[in-house]
Every structure is written in structure tokens, then in C-alpha cells.
PDB file of N, CA and C in Angstrom:
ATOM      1  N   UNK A   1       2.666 -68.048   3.107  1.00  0.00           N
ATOM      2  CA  UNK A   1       3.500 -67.097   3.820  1.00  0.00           C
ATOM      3  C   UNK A   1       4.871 -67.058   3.147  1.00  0.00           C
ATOM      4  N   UNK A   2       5.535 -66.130   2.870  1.00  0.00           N
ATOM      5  CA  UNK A   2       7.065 -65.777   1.896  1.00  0.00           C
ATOM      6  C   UNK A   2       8.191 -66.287   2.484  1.00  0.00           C
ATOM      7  N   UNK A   3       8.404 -66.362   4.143  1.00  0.00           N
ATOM      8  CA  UNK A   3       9.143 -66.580   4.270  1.00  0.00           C
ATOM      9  C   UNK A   3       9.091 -68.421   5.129  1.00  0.00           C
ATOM     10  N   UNK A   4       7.876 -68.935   5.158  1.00  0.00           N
ATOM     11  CA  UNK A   4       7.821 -69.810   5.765  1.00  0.00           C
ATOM     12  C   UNK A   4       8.683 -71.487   5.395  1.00  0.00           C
ATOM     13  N   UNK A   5       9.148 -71.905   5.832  1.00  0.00           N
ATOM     14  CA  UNK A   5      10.201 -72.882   5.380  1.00  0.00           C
ATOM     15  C   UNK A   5       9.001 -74.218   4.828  1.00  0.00           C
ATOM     16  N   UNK A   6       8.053 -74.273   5.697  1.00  0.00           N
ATOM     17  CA  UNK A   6       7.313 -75.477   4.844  1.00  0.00           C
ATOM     18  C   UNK A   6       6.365 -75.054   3.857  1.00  0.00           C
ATOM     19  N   UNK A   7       6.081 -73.583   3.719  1.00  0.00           N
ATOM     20  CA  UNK A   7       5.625 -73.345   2.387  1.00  0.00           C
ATOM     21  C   UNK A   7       6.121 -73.532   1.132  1.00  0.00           C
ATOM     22  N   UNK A   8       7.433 -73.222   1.398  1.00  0.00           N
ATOM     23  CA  UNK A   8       8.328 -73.334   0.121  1.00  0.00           C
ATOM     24  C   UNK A   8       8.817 -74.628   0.093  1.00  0.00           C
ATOM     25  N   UNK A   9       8.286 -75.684   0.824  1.00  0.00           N
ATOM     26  CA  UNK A   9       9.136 -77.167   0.656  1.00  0.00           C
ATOM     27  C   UNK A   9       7.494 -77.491   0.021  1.00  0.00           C
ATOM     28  N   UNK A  10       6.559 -77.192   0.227  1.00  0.00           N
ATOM     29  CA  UNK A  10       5.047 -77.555  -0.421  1.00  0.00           C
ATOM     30  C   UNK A  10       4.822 -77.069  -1.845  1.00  0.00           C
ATOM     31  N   UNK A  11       5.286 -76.011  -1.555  1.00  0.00           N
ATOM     32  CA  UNK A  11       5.688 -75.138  -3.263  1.00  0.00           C
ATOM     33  C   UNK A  11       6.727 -75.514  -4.097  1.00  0.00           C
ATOM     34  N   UNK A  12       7.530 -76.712  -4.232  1.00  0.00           N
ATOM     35  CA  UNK A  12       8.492 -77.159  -4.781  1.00  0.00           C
ATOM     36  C   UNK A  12       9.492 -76.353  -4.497  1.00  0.00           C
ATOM     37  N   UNK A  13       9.526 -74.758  -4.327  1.00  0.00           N
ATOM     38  CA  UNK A  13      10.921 -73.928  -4.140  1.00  0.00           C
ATOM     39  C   UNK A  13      12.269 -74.709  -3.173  1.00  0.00           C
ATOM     40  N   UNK A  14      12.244 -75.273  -2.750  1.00  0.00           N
ATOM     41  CA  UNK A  14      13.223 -76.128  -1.453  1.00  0.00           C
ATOM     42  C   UNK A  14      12.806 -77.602  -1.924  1.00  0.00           C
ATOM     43  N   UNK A  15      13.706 -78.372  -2.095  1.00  0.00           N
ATOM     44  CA  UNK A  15      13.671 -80.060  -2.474  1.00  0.00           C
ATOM     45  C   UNK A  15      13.713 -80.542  -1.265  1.00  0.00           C
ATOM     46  N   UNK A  16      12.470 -81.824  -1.594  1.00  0.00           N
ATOM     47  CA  UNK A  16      12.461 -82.506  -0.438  1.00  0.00           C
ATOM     48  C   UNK A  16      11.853 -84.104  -1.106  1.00  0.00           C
ATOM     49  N   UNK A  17      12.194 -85.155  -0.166  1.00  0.00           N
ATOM     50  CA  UNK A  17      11.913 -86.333   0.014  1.00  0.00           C
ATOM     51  C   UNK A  17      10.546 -86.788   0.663  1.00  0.00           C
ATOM     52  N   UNK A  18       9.606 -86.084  -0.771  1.00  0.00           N
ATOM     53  CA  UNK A  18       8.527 -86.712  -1.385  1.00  0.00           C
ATOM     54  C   UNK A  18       7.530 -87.835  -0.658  1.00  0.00           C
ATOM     55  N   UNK A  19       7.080 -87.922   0.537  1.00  0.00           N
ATOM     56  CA  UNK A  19       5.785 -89.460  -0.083  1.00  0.00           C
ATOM     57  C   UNK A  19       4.479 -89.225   0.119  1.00  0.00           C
ATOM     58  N   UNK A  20       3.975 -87.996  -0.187  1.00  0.00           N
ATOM     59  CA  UNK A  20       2.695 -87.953  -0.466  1.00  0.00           C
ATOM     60  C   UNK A  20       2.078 -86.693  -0.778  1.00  0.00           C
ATOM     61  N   UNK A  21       1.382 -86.280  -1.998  1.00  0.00           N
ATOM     62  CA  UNK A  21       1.009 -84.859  -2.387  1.00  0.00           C
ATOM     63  C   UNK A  21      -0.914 -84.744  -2.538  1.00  0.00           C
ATOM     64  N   UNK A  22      -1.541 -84.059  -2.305  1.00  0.00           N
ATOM     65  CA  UNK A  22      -3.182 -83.882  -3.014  1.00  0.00           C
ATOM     66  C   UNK A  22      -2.744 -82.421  -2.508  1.00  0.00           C
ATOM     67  N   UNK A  23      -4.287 -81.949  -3.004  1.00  0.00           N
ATOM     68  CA  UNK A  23      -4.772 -80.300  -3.400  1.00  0.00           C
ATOM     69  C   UNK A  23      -4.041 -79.939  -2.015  1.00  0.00           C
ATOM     70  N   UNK A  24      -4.478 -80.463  -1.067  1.00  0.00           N
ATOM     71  CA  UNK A  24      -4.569 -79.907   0.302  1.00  0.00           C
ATOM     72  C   UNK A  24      -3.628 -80.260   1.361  1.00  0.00           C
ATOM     73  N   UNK A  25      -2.445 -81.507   1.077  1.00  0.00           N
ATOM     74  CA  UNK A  25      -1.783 -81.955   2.037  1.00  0.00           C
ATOM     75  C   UNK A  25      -0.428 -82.336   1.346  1.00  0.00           C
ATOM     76  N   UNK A  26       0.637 -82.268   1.846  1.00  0.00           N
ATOM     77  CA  UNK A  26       2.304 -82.586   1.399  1.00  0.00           C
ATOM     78  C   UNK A  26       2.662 -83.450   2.619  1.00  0.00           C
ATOM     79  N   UNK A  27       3.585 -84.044   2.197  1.00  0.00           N
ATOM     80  CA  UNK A  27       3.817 -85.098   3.165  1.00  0.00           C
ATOM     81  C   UNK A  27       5.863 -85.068   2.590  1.00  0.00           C
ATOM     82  N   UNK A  28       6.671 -85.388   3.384  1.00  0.00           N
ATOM     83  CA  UNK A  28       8.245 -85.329   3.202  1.00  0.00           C
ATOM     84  C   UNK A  28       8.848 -85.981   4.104  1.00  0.00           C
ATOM     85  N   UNK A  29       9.634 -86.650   3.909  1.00  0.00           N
ATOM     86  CA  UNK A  29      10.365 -87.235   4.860  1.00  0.00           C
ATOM     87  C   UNK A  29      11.181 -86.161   5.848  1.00  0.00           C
ATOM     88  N   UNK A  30      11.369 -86.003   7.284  1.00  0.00           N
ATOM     89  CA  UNK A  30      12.405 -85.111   7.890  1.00  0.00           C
ATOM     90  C   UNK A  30      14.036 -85.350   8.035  1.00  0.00           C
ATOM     91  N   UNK A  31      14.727 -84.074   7.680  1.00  0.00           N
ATOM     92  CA  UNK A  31      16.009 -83.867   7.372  1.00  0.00           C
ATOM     93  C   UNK A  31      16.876 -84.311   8.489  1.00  0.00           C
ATOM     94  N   UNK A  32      16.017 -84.252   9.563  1.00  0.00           N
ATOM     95  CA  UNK A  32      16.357 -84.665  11.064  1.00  0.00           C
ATOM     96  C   UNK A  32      15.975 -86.071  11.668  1.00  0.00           C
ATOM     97  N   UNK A  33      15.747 -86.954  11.020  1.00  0.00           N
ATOM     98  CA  UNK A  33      15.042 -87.941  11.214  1.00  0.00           C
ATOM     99  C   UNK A  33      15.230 -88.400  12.809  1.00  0.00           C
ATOM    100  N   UNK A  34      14.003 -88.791  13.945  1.00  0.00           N
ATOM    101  CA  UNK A  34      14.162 -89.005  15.233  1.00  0.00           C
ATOM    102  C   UNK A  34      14.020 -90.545  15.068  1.00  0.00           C
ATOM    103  N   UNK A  35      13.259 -90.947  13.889  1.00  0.00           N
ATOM    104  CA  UNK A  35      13.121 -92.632  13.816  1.00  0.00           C
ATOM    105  C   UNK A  35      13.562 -92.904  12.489  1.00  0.00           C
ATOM    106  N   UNK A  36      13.205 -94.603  12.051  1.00  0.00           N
ATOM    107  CA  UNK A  36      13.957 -94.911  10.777  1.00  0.00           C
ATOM    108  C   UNK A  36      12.689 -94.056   9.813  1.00  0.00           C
ATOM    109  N   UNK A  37      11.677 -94.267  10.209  1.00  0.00           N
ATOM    110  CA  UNK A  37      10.625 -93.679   9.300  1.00  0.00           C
ATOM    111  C   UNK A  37      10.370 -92.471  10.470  1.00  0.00           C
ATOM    112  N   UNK A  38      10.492 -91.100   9.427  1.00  0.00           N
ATOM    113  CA  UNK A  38       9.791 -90.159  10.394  1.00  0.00           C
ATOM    114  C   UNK A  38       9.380 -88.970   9.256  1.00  0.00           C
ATOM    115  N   UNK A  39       7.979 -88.815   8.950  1.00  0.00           N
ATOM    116  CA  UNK A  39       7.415 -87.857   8.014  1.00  0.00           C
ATOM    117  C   UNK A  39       7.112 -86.722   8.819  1.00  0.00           C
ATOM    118  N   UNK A  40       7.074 -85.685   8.107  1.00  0.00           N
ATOM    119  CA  UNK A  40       6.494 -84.684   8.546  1.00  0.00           C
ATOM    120  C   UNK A  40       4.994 -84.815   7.218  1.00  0.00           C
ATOM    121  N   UNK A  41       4.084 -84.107   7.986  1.00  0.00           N
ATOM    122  CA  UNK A  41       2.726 -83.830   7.188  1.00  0.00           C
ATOM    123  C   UNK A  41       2.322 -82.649   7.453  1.00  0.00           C
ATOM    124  N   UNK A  42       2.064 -81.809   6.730  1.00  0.00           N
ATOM    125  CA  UNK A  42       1.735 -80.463   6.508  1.00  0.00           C
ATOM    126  C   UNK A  42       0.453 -80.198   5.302  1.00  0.00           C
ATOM    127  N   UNK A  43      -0.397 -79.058   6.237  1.00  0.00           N
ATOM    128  CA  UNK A  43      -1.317 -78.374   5.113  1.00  0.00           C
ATOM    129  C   UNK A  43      -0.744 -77.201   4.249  1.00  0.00           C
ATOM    130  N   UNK A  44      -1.231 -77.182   3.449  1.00  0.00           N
ATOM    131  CA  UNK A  44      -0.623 -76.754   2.170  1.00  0.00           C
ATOM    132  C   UNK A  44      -1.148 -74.882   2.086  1.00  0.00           C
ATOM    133  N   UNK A  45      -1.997 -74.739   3.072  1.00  0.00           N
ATOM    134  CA  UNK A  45      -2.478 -73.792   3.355  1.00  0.00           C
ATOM    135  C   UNK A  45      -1.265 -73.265   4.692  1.00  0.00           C
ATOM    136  N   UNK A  46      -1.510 -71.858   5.122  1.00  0.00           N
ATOM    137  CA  UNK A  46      -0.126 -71.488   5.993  1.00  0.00           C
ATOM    138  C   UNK A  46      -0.968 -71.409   7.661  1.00  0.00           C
ATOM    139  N   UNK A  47      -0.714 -72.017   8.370  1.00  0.00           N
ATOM    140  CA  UNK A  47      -1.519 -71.978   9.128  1.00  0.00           C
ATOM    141  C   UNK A  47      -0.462 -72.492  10.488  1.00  0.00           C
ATOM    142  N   UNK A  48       0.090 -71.405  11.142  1.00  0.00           N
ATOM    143  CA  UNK A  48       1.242 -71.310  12.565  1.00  0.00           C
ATOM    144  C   UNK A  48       1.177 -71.936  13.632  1.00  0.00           C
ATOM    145  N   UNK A  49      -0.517 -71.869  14.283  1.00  0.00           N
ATOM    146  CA  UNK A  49      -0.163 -72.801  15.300  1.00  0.00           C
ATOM    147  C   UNK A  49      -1.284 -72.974  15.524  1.00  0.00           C
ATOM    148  N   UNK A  50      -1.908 -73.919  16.245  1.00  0.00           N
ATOM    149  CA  UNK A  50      -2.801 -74.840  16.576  1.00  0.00           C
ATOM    150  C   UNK A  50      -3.610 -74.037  17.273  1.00  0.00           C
ATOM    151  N   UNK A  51      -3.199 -73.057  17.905  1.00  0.00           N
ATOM    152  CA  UNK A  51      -4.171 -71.827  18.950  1.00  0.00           C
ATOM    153  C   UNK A  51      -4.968 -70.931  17.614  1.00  0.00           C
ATOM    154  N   UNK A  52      -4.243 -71.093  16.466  1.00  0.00           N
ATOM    155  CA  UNK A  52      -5.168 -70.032  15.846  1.00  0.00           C
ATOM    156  C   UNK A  52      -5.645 -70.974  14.624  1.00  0.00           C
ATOM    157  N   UNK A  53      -5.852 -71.767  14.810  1.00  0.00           N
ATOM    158  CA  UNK A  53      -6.809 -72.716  14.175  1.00  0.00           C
ATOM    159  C   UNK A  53      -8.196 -71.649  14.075  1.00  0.00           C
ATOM    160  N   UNK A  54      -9.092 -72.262  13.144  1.00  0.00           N
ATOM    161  CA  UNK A  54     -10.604 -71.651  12.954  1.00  0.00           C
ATOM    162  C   UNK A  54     -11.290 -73.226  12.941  1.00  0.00           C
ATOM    163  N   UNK A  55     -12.802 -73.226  13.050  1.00  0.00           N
ATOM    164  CA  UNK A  55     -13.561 -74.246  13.119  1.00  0.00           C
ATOM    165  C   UNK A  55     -13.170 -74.779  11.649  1.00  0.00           C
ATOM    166  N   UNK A  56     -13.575 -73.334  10.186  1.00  0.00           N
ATOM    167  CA  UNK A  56     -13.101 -73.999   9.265  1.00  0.00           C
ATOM    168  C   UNK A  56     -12.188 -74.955   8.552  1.00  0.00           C
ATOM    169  N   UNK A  57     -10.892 -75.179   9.302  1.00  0.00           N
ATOM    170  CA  UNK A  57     -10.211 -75.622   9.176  1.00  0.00           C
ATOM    171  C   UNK A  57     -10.213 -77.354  10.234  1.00  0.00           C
ATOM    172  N   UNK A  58     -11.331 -77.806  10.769  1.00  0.00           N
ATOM    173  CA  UNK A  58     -11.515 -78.925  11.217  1.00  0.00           C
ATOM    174  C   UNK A  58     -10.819 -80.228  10.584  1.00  0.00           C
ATOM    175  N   UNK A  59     -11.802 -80.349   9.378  1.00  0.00           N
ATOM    176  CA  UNK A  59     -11.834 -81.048   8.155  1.00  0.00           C
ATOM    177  C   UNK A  59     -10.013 -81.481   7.778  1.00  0.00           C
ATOM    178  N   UNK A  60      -9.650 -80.167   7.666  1.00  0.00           N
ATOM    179  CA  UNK A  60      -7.781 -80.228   6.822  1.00  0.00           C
ATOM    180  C   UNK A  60      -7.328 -80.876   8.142  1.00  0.00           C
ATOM    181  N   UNK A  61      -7.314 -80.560   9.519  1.00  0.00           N
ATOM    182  CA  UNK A  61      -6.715 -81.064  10.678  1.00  0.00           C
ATOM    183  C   UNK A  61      -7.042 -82.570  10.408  1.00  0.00           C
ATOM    184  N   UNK A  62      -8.360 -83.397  10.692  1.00  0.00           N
ATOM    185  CA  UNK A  62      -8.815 -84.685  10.607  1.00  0.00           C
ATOM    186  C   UNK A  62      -7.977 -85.103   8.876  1.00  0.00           C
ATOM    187  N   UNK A  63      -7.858 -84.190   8.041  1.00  0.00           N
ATOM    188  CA  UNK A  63      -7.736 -84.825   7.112  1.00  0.00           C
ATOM    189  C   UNK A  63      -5.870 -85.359   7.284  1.00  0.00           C
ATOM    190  N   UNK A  64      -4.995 -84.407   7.790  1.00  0.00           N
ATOM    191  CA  UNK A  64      -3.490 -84.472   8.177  1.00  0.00           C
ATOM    192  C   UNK A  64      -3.302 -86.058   9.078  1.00  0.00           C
ATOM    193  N   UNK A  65      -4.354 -86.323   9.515  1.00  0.00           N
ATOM    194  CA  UNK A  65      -4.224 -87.662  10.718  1.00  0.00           C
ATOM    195  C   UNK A  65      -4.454 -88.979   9.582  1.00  0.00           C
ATOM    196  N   UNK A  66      -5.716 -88.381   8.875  1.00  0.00           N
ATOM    197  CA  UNK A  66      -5.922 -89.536   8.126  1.00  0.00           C
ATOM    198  C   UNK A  66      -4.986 -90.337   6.859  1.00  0.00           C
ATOM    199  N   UNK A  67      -4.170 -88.512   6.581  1.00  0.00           N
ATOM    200  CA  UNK A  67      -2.945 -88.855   5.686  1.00  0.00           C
ATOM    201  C   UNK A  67      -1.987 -89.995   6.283  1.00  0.00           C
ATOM    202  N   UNK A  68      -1.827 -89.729   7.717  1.00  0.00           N
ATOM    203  CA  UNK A  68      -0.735 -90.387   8.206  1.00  0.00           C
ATOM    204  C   UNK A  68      -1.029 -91.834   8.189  1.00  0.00           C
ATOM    205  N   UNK A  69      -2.497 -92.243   8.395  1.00  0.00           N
ATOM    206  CA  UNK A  69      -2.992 -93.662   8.391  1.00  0.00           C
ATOM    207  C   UNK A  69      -2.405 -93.780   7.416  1.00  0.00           C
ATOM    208  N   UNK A  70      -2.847 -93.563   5.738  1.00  0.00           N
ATOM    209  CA  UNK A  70      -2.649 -93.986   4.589  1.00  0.00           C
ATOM    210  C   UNK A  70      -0.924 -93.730   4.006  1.00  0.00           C
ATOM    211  N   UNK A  71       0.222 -92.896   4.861  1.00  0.00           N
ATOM    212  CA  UNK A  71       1.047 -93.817   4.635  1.00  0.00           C
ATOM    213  C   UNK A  71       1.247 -94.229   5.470  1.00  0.00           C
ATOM    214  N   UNK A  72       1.604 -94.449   6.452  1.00  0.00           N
ATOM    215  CA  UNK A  72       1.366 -95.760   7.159  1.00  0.00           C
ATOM    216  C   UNK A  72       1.019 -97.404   6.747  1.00  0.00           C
ATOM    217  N   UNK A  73       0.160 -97.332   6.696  1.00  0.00           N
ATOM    218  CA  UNK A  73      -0.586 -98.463   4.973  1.00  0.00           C
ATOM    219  C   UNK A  73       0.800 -98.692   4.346  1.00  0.00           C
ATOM    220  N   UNK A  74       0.771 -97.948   3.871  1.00  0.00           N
ATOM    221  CA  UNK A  74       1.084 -97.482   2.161  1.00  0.00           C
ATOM    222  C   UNK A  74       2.763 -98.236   2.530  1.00  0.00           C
ATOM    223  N   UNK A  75       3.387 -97.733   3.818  1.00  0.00           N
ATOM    224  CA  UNK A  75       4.956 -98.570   4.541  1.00  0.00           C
ATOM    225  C   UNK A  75       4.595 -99.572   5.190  1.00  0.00           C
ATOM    226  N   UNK A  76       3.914-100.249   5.630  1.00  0.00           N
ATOM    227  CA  UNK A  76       3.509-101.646   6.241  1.00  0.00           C
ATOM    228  C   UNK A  76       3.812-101.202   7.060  1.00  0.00           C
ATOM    229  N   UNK A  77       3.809-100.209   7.878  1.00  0.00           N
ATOM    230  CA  UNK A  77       3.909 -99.805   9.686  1.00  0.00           C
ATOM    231  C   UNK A  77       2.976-100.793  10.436  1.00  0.00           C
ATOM    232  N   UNK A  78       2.591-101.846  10.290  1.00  0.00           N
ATOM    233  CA  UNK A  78       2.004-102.818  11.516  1.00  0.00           C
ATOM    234  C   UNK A  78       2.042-102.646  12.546  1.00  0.00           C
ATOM    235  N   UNK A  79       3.729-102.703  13.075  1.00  0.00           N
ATOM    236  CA  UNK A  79       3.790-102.990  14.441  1.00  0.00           C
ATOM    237  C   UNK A  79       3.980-101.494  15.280  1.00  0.00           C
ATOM    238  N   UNK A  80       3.219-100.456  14.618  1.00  0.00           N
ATOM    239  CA  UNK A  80       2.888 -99.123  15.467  1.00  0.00           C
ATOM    240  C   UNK A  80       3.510 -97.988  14.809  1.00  0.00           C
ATOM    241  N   UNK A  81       3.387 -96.599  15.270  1.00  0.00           N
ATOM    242  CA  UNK A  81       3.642 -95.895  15.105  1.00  0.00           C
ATOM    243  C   UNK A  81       3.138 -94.676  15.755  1.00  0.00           C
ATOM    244  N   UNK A  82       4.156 -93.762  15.799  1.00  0.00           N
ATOM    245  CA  UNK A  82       3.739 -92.767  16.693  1.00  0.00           C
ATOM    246  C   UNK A  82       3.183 -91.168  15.966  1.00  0.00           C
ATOM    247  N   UNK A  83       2.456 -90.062  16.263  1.00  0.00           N
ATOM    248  CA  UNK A  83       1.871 -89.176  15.474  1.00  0.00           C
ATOM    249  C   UNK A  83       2.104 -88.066  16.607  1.00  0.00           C
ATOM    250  N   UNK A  84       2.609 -87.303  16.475  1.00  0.00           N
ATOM    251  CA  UNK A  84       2.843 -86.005  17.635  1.00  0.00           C
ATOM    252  C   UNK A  84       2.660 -84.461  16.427  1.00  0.00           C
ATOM    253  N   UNK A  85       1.953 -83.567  17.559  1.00  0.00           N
ATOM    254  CA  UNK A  85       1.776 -82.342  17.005  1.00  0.00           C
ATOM    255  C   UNK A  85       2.704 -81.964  18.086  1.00  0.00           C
ATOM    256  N   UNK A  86       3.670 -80.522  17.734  1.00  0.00           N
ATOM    257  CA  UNK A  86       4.168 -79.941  18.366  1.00  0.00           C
ATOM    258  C   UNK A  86       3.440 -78.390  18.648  1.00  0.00           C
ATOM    259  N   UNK A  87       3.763 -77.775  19.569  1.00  0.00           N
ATOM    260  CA  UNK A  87       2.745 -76.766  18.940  1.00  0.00           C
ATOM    261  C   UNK A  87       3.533 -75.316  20.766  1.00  0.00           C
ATOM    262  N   UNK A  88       4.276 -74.604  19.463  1.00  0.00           N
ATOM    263  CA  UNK A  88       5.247 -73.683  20.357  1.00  0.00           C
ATOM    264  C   UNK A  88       6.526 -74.301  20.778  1.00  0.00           C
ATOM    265  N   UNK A  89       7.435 -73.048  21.517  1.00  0.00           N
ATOM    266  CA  UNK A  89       8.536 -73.323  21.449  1.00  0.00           C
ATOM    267  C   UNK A  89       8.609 -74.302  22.593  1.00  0.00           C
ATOM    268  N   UNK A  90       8.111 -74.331  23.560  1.00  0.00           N
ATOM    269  CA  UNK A  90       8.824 -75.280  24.506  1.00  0.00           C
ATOM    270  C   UNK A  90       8.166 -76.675  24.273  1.00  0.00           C
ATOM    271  N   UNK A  91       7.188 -76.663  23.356  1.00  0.00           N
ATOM    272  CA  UNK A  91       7.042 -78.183  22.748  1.00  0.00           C
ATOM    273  C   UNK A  91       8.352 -78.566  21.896  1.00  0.00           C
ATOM    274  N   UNK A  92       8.856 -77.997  21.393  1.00  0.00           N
ATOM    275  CA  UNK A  92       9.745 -78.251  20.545  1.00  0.00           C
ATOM    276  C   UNK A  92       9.635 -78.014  18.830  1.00  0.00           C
ATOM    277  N   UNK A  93       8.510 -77.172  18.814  1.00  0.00           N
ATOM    278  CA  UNK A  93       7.568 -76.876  17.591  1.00  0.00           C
ATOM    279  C   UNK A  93       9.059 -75.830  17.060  1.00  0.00           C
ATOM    280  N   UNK A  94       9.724 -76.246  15.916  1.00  0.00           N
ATOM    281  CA  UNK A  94      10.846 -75.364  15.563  1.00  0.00           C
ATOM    282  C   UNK A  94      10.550 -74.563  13.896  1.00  0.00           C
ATOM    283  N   UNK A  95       9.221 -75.117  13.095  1.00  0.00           N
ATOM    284  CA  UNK A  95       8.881 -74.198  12.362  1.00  0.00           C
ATOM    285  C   UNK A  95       7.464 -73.768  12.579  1.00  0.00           C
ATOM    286  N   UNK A  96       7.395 -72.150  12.242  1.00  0.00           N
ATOM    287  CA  UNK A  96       6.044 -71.763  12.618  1.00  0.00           C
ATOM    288  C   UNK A  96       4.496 -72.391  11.448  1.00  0.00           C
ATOM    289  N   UNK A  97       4.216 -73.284  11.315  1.00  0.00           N
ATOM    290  CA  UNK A  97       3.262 -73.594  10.489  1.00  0.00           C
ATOM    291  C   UNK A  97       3.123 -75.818  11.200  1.00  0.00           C
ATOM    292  N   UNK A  98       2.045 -75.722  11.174  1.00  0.00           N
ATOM    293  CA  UNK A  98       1.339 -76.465  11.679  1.00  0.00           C
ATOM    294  C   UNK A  98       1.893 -77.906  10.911  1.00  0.00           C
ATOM    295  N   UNK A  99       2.728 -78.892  11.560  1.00  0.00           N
ATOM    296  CA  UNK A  99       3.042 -80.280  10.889  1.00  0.00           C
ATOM    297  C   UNK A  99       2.603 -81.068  12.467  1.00  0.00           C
ATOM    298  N   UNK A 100       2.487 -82.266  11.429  1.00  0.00           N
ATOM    299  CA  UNK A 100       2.077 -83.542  12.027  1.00  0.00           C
ATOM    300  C   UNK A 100       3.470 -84.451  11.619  1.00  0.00           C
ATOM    301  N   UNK A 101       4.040 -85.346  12.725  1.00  0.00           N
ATOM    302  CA  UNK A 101       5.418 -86.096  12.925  1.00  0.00           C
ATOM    303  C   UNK A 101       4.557 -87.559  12.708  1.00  0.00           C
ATOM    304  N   UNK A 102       5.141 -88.388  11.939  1.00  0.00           N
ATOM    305  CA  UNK A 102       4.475 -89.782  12.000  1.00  0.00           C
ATOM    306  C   UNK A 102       6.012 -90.642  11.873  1.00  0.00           C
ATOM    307  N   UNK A 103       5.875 -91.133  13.431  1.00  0.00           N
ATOM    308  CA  UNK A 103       7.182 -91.721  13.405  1.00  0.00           C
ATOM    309  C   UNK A 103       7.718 -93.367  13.610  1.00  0.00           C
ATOM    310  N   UNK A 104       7.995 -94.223  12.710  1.00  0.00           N
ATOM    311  CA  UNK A 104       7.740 -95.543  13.297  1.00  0.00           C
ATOM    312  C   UNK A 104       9.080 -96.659  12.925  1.00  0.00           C
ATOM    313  N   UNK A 105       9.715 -97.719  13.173  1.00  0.00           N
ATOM    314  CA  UNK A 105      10.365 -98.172  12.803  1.00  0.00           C
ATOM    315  C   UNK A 105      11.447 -98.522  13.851  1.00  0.00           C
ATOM    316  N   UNK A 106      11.090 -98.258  15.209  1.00  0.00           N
ATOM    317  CA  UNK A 106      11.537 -98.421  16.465  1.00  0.00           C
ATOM    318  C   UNK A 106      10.801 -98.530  17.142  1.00  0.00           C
ATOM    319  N   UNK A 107      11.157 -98.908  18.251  1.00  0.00           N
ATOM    320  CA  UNK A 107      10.216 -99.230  19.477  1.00  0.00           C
ATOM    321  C   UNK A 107      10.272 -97.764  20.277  1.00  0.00           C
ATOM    322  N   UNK A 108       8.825 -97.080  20.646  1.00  0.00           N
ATOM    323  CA  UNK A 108       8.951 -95.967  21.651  1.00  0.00           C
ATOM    324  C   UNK A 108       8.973 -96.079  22.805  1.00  0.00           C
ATOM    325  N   UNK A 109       9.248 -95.101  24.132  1.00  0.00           N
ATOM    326  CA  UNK A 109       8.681 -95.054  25.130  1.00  0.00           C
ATOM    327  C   UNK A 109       8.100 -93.734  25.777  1.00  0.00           C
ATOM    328  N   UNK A 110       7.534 -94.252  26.809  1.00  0.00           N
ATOM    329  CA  UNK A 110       6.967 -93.712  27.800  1.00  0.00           C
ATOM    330  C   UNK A 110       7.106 -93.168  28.583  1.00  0.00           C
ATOM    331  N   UNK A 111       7.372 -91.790  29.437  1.00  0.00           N
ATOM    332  CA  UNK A 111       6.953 -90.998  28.493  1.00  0.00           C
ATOM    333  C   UNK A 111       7.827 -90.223  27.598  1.00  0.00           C
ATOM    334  N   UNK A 112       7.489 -89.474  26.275  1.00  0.00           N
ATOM    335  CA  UNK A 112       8.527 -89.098  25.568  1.00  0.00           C
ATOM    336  C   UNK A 112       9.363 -88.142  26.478  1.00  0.00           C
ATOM    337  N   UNK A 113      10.634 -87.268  25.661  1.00  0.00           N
ATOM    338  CA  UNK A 113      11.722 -86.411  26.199  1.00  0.00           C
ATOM    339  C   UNK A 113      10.883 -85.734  26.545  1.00  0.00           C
TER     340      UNK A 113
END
């Protein structure tokens, strides 16, 4: 999509803080950080919101969760971490294309804001 802000951070056009790339998934640290570690994970494909998902796209969804395991791993997150989809405005979903939040390095609670 041309004007989408995480297309062009997936497309190199907009610099970003890097930790994880394949065919199908980008991974960046957020500019807004809510924890000490807080990634955003995004498909690399343009895809707005979770309501207009297709079956085809199962696979890339399971695959965005599994990214987050492997960094996770990859930072010694042991002692937890948290994974939130936002999805619309009163979730707090503030760009239109589908990211996954993997947030850890504090203690959370219950229930979130």
C-alpha cells in the first residue's frame, strides 16, 4: 500500500531498528517503546485489519506469533513476555496494517489500560 507507514518501514524507505527480516515477516523495535523490550512484528504483505483477514493468510498470522517466540529466544526473555494484537481505533490500533506488539522486560498487569 503507498501510503502505509509499515510498508515503507518493511521496504527500507523509513529507517528503523532492525531485529528480524525473512521473505514474509519484518520485525523493528517501536519508536514509542511501552516496555524496555517492545517489537513490533509485521507481514510484509499489506494487510489492515484482522476483520479482513482471508483463510489464506492463516499460515503468515501463526507464522507473526512464532516470529515473536524466536526473538524472544533470540533476547533471553525467560521471565515472560507479553504479545497483543491491536485491531481498530478504540483498541488503540494507530496504524492501519496488521502488527503484533511483543513486549517484555517489566513486570505486567492485570488487566491492561
Amino acid at each position: 500500500m503507498d501510503n502505509c507507514l509499515f510498508c515503507k518501514i518493511a521496504a527500507g524507505e523509513i529507517p528503523s531498528k532492525q531485529v528480524f527480516e525473512d521473505n514474509d515477516v519484518f520485525a523493528f523495535r517501536d519508536i514509542n517503546p511501552q516496555a524496555p523490550h517492545h517489537i513490533l512484528i509485521v507481514p510484509k504483505c499489506h494487510i489492515d485489519r484482522i476483520e479482513n483477514l482471508n483463510s489464506d493468510k492463516a499460515d503468515l498470522m501463526g507464522k507473526l506469533v512464532f516470529t515473536a517466540k524466536k526473538i524472544a529466544d533470540e533476547f533471553g526473555l525467560k521471565t515472560g513476555y507479553r504479545l497483543v494484537f491491536n485491531n481498530g481505533p478504540d483498541s488503540g490500533q494507530e496504524v492501519e496494517h496488521i502488527h503484533l506488539h511483543l513486549l517484555a522486560g517489566r513486570k505486567f498487569t492485570w488487566p491492561p489500560g
